[in-house]
Protein backbone atom coordinates (compact mmCIF):
# COMPACT_ATOMS: atom_id res chain seq x y z
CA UNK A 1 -33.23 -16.48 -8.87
CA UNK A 2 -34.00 -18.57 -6.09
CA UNK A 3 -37.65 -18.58 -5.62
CA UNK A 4 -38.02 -18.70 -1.56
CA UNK A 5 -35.56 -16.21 -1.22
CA UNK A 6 -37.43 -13.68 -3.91
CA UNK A 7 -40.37 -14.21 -1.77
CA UNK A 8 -38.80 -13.36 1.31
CA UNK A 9 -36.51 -10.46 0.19
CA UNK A 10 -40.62 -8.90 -1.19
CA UNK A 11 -41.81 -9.74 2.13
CA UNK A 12 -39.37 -7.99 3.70
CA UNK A 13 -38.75 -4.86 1.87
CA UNK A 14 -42.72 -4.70 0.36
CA UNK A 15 -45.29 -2.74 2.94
CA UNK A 16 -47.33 -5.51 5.01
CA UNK A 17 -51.18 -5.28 6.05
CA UNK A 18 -50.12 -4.40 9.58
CA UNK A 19 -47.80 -1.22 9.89
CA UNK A 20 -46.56 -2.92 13.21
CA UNK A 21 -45.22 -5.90 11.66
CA UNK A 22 -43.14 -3.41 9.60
CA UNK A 23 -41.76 -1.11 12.94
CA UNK A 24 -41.11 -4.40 13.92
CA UNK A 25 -39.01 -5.85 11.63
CA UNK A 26 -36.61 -2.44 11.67
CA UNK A 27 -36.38 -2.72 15.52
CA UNK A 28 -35.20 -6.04 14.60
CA UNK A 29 -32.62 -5.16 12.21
CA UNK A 30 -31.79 -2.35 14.87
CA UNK A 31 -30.99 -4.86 17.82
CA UNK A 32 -29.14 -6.71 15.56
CA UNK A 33 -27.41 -3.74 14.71
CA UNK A 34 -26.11 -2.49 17.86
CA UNK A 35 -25.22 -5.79 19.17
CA UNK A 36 -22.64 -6.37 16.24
CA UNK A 37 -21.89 -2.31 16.75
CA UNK A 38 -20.89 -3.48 20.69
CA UNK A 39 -19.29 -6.57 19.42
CA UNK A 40 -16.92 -4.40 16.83
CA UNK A 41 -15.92 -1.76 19.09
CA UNK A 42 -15.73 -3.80 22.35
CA UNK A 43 -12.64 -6.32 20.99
CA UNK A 44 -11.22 -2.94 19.11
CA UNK A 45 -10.64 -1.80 22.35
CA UNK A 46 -9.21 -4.40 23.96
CA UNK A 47 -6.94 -4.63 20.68
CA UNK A 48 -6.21 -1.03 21.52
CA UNK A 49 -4.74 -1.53 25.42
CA UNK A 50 -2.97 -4.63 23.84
CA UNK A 51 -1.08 -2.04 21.36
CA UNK A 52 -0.93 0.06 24.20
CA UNK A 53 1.03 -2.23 26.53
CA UNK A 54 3.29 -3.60 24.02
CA UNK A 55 4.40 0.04 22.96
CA UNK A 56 5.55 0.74 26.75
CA UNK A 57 7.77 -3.17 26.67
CA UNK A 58 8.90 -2.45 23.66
CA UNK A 59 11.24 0.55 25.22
CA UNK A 60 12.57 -1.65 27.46
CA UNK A 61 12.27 -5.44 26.83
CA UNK A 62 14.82 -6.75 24.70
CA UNK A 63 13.79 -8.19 20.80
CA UNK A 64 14.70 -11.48 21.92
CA UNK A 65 15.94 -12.67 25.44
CA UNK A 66 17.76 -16.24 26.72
CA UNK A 67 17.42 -17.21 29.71
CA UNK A 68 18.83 -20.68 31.94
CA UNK A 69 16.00 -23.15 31.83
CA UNK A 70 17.40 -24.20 35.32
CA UNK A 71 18.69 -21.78 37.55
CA UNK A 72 19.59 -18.28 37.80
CA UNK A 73 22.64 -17.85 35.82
CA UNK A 74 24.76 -19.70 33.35
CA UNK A 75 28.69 -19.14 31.65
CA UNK A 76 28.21 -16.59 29.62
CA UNK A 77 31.30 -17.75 27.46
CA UNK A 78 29.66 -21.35 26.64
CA UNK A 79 30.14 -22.42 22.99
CA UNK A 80 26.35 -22.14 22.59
CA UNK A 81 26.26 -18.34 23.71
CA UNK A 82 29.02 -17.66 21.32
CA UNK A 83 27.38 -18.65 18.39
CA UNK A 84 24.23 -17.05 19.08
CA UNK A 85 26.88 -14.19 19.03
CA UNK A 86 27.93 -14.74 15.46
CA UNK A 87 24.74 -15.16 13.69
CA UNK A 88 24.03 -13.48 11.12
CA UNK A 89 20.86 -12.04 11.95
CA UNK A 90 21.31 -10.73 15.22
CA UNK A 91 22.43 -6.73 15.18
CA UNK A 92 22.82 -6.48 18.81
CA UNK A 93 24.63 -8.67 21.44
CA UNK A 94 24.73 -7.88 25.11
CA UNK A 95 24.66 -9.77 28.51
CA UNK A 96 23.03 -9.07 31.07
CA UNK A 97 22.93 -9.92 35.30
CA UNK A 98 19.58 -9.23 37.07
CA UNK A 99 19.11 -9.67 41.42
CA UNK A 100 18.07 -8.67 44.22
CA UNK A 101 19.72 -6.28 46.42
CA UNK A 102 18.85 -3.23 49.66
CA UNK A 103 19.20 -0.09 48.35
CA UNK A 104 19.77 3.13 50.77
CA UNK A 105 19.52 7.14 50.24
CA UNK A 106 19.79 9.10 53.44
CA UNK A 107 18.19 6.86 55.94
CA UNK A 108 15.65 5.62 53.29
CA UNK A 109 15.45 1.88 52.29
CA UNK A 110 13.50 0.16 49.45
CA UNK A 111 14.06 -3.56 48.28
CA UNK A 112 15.28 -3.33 44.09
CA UNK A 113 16.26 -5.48 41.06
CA UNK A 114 20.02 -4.36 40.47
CA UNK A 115 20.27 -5.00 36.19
CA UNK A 116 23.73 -4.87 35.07
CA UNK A 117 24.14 -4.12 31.00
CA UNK A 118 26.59 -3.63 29.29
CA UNK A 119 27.47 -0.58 27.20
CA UNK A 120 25.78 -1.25 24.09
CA UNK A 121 22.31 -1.40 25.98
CA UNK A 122 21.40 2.28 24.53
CA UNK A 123 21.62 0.57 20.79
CA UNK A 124 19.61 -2.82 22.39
CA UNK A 125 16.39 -0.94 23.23
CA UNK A 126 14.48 2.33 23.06
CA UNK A 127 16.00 3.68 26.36
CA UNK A 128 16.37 7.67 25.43
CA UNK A 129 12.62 7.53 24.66
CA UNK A 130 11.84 6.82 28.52
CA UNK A 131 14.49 8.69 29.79
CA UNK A 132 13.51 12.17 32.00
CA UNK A 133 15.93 14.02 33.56
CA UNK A 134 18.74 16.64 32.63
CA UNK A 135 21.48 14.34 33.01
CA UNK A 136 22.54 11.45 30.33
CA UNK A 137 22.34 7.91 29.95
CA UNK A 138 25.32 6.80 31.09
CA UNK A 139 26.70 3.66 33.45
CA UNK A 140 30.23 4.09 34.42
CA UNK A 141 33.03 6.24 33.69
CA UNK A 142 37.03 5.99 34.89
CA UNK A 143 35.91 6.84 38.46
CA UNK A 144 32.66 5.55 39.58
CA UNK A 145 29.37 3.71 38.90
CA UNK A 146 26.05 5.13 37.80
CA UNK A 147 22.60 4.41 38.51
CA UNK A 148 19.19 4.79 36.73
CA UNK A 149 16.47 3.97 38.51
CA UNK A 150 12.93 3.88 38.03
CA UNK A 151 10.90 6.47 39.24
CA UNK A 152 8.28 5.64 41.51
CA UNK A 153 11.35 4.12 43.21
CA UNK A 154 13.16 7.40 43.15
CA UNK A 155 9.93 8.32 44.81
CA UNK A 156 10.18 5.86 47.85
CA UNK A 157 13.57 6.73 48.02
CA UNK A 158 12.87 10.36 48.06
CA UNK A 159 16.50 10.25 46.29
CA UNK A 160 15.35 13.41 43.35
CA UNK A 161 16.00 12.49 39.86
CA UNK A 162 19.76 13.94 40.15
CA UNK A 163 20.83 13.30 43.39
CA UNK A 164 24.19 14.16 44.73
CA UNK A 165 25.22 11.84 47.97
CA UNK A 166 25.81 8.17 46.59
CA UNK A 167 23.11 5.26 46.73
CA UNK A 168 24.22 2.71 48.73
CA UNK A 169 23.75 -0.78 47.62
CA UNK A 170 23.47 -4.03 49.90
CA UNK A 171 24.07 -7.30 48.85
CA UNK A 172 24.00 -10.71 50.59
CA UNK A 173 27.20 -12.67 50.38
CA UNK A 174 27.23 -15.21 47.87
CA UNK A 175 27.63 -18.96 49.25
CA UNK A 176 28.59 -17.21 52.66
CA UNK A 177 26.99 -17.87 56.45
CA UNK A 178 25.07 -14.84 58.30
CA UNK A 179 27.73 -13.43 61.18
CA UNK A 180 25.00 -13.44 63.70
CA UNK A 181 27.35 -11.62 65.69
CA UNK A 182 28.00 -9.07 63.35
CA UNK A 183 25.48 -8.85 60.37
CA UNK A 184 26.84 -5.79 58.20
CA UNK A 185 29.63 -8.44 57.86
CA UNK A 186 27.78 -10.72 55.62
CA UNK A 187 27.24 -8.06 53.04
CA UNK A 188 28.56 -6.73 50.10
CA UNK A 189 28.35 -2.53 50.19
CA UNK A 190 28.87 -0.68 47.35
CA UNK A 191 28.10 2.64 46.21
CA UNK A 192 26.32 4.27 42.90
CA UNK A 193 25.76 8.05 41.89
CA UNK A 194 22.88 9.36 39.85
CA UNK A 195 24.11 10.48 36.01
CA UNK A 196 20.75 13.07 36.07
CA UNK A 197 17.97 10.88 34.44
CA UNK A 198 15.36 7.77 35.41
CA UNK A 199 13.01 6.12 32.97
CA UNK A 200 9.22 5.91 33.12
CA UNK A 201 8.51 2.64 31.34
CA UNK A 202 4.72 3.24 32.98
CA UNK A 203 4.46 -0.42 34.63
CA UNK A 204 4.81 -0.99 38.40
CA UNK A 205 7.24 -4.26 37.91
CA UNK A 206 9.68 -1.60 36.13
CA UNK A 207 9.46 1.78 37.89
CA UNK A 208 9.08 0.58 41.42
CA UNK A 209 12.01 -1.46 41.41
CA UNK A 210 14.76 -1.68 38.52
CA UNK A 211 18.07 0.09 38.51
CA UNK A 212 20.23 0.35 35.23
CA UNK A 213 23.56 -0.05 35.62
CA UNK A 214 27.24 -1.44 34.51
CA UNK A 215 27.23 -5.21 34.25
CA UNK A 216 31.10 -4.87 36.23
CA UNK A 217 29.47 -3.34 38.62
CA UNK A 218 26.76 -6.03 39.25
CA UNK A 219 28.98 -9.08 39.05
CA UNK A 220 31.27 -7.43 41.63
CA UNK A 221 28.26 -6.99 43.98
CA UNK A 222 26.88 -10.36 43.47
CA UNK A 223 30.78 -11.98 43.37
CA UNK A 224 30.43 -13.42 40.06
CA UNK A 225 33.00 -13.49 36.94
CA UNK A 226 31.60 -14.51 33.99
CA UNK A 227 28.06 -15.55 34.84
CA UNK A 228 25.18 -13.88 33.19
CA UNK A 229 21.49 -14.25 34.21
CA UNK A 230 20.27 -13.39 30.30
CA UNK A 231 21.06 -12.55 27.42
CA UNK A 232 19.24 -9.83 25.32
CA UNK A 233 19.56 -9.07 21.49
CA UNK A 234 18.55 -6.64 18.56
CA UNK A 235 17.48 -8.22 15.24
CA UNK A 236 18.21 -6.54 12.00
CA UNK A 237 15.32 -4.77 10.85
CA UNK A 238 14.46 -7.87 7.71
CA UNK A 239 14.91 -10.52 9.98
CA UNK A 240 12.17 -12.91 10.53
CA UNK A 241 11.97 -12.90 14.13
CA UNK A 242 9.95 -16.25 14.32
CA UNK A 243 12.32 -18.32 11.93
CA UNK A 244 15.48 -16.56 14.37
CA UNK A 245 13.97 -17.73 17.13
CA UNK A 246 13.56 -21.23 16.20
CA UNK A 247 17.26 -21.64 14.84
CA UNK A 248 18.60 -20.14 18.68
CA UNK A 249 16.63 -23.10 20.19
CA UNK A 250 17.88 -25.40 17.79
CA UNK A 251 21.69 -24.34 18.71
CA UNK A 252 21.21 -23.73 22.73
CA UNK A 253 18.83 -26.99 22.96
CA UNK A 254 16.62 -27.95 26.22
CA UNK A 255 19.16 -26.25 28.41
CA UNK A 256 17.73 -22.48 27.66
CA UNK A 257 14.99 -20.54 27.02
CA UNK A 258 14.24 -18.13 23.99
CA UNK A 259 11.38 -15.54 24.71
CA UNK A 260 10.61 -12.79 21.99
CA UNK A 261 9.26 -9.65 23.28
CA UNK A 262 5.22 -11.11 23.60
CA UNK A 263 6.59 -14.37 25.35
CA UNK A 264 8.64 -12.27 28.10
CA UNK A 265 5.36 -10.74 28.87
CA UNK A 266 3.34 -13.70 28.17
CA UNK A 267 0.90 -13.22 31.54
CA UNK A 268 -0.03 -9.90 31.22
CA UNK A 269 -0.91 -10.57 27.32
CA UNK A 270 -3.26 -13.74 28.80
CA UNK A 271 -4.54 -12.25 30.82
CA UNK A 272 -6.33 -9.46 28.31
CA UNK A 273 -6.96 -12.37 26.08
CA UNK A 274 -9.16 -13.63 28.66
CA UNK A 275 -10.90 -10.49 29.42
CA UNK A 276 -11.72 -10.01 25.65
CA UNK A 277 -12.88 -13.53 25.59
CA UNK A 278 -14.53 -13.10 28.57
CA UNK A 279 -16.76 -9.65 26.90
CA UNK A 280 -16.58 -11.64 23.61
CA UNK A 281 -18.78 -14.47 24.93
CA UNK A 282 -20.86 -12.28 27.07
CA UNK A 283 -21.88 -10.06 24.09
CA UNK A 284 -22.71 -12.99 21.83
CA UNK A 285 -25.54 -13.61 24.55
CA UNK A 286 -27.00 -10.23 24.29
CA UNK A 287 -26.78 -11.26 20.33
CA UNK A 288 -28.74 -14.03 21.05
CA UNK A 289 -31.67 -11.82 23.35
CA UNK A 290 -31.19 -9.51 20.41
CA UNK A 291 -32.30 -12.32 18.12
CA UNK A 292 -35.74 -13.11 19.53
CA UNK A 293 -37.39 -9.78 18.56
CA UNK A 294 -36.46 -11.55 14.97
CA UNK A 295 -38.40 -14.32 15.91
CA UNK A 296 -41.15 -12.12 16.87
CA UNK A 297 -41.15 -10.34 13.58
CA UNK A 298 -41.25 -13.69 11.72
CA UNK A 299 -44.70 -15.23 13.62
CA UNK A 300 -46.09 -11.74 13.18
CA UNK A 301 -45.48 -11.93 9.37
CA UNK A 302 -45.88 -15.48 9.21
CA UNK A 303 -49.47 -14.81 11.01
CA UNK A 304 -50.04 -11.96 8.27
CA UNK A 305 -49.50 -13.91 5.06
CA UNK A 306 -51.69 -16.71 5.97
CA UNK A 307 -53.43 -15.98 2.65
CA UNK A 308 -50.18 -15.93 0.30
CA UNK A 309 -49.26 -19.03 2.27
CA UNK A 310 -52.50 -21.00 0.55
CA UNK A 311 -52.00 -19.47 -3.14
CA UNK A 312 -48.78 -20.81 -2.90
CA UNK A 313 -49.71 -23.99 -1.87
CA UNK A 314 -52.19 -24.29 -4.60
CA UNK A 315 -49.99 -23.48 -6.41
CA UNK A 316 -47.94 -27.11 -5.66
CA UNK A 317 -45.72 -25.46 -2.89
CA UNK A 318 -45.27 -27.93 -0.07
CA UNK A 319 -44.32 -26.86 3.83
CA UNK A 320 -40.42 -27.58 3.37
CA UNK A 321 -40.63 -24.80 0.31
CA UNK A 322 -42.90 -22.32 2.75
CA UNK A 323 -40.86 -22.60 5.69
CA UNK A 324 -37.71 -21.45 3.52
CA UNK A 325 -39.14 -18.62 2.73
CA UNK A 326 -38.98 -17.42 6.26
CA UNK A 327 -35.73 -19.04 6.79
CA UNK A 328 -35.03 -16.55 4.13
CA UNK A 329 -36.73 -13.89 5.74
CA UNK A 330 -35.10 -14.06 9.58
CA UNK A 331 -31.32 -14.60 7.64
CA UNK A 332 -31.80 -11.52 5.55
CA UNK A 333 -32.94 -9.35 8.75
CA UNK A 334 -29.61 -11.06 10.85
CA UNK A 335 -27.66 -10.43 7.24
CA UNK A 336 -28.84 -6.82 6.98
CA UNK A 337 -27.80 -5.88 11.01
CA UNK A 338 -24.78 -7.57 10.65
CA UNK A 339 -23.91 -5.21 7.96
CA UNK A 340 -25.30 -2.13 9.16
CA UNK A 341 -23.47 -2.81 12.58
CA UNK A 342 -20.19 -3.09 11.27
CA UNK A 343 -20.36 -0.20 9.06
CA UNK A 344 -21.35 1.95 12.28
CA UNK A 345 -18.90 0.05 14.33
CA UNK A 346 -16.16 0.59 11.97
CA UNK A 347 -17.05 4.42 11.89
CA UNK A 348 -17.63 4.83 15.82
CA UNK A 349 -13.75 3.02 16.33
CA UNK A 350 -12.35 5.51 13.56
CA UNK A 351 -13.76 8.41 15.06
CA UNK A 352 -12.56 7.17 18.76
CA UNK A 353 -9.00 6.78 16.98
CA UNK A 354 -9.10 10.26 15.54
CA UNK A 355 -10.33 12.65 18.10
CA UNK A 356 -10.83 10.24 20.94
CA UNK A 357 -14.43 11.05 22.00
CA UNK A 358 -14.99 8.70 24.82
CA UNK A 359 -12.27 9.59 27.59
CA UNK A 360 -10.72 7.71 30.34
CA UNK A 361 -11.64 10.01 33.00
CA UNK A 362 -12.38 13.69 33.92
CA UNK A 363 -8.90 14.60 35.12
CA UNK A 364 -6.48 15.02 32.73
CA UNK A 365 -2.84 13.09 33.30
CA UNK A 366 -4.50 10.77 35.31
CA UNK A 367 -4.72 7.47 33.13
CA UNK A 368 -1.54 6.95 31.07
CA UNK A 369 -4.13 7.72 28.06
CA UNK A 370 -6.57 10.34 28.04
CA UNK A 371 -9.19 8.85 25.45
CA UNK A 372 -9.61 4.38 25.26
CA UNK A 373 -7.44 3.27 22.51
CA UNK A 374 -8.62 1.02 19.80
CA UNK A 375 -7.35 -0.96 17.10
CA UNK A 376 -9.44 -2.62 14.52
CA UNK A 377 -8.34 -6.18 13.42
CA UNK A 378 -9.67 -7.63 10.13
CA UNK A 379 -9.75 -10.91 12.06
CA UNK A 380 -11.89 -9.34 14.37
CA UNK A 381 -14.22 -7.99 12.01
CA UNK A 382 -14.55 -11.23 10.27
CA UNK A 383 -15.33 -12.90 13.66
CA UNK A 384 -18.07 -10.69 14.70
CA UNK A 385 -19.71 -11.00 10.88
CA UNK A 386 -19.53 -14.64 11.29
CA UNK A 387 -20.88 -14.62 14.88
CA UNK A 388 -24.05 -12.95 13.87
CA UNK A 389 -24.99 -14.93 10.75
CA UNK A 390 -24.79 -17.98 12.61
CA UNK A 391 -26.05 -17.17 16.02
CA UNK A 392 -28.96 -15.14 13.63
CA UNK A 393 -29.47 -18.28 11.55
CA UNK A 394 -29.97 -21.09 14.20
CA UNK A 395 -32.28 -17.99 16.20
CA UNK A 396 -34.32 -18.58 13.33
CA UNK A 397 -34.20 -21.78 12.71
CA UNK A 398 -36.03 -23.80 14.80
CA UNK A 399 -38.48 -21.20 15.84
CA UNK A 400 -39.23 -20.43 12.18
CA UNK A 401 -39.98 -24.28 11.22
CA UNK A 402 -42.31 -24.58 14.68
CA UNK A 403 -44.54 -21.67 13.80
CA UNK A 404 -44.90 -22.66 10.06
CA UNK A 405 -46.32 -25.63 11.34
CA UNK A 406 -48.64 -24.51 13.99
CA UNK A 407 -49.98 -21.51 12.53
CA UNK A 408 -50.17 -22.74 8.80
CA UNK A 409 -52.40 -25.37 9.23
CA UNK A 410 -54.01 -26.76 5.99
């Protein structure tokens, strides 16, 4: 066994002269402790509103979306679109024509994204599992056009999820002058009726201001033919959405754009990256206060084995040998809260994940989730361990090698 760190794991576990120097050392391993324990559960957390947000996209972002690098909107019957069409891989196909329009309901007005689909959107995306409402998901039929909106804009509309007069719809022109003298002229009116439902995706961009409906319908609106503003598709369930995506670029080239569903949301992901870097960085430096009550432990026991110190130099030890035995000494305390802070870390997130201890808030339905999520990440885990033994080790370091000199003298 190595010899300095025998020394140092007896002069840490044996019973010292001074019972302080022992309380001391524990309240060590303690701060240690807790600071990993804050570390662990702090980025679980964040890893749980991450899952959290993704799981309200994913019932209504698309697998895989294309978009015009240049422009609005683009031929939907270009070569290029047609064999994304045909590969293998892809399960769903449909195109899609997103702007912006006035929307009316008795007197009320509200600015909204009009998004025309096409009939296969149901089997694109989760849609039923956002849907409220006694009605149906359903965009057209033989007679007339159908609507489903969003429903905090229901709510500015004061429309009712099934509401029986139509929803008129305003629309600018296209590539046509303002008739100062007569306005109303220089827009396109048309009308949409409510099939009984509206979706709560649970995000302001989506509820305050989307409408569902047929893709004809849109392009007659917005006086367009064959012209698509994106185009969304379903993977089959083995495909490797990475490798899929890199073969579309390949085919469309510099012209278009292929998001997957973390790309098409790319801000609001950065943004929580920050924020966990952010309480990542700013937790490490309470690691590092946390630290110095090691360093106090170490000159207290350094101070208290003054007489060990000279055996073992008469015994041929030199300084370079002593001071590693207190290297030893301040790595073993770091190693030993590192451990015992994951463990109760670990334990702390699974009992938050299984009967959500710590809520959001005292009134119940107010936050979309009553308790904070979390979501462990192995890669997390192994971050935080790694954190402490080196922040715990260069603590130590420096201090450690000072004090062996000073207070050791010969």
């Amino acid at each position: 066994m190595n010899f300095p760190f025998y020394i140092a794991k007896r002069y840490l576990f044996s019973k010292k002269s001074h019972n302080a120097i022992n309380i001391i050392s524990a309240i060590s391993v303690c701060g240690v402790a807790l600071a990993t324990l804050a570390l662990v559960c702090t980025l679980s957390v964040f890893n749980g509103f991450q899952n959290m947000v993704a799981s309200f996209f994913t019932a209504f972002d698309p697998e895989i979306k294309i978009t015009v690098a240049e422009g609005k909107t683009f031929d939907a019957n270009d070569s290029r679109i047609q064999k994304i069409r045909s590969m293998k891989d892809v399960s769903v196909f449909t195109e899609t024509l997103e702007e912006n329009a006035m929307v009316q309901y008795k007197g009320r007005q509200a600015m909204a994204v009009i998004k025309g689909v096409q009939d296969n959107f149901e089997q694109l995306t989760q849609i039923d599992s956002i849907l409220y409402g006694n009605g149906r998901f359903i965009l057209h039929d033989s007679i007339v056009n159908y609507c489903v909106m969003g429903i905090e804009l229901v709510s500015k509309l004061s429309s009712g999820v099934q509401f029986v007069d139509p929803l008129e719809v305003y629309a600018p022109i296209r590539n046509a002058k303002v008739n100062m003298g007569n306005p109303a002229a220089s827009f396109n009116m048309q009308y949409l009726y409510s099939p009984g439902v509206v979706f709560v995706v649970k995000q302001q961009k989506y509820d305050g201001s989307y409408i569902l409906t047929s893709l004809d319908f849109a392009r007659k609106l917005f006086h367009y033919t064959t012209e698509a503003s994106a185009i969304e598709l379903k993977l089959k369930p083995n495909a490797d959405v990475d490798k899929v995506k890199n073969e579309m670029r390949q085919i469309l080239g510099s012209s278009f754009v292929v998001k997957d569903r973390y790309e098409q949301q790319a801000d609001v992901f950065r943004i929580m990256e920050i924020e966990k870097l952010i309480s990542y960085i700013f937790l490490t430096f309470i690691l590092m206060i946390a630290c110095f009550n090691v360093i106090g432990s170490l000159s207290m026991l350094i101070i208290d084995k003054k007489k060990d110190v000279e055996t073992l130099r008469n015994l041929g030890a030199d300084d370079k040998l002593i001071a590693r035995i207190f290297l030893f000494e301040g790595r073993m305390i770091s190693m030993i809260g590192a451990v015992i802070g994951i463990v109760l870390g670990l334990a702390l997130c699974y009992i938050q994940q299984k009967y959500g201890i710590i809520s959001l808030g005292e009134t119940q339905g107010t936050f979309v989730v009553d308790a904070y999520p979390v979501s462990v990440r192995l890669s997390d885990v192994l971050l935080v361990f790694v954190t402490v033994l080196v922040v715990g080790f260069l603590s130590v370091w420096y201090p450690v090698r000072y004090l062996s000199k000073r207070l050791l003298l010969k």
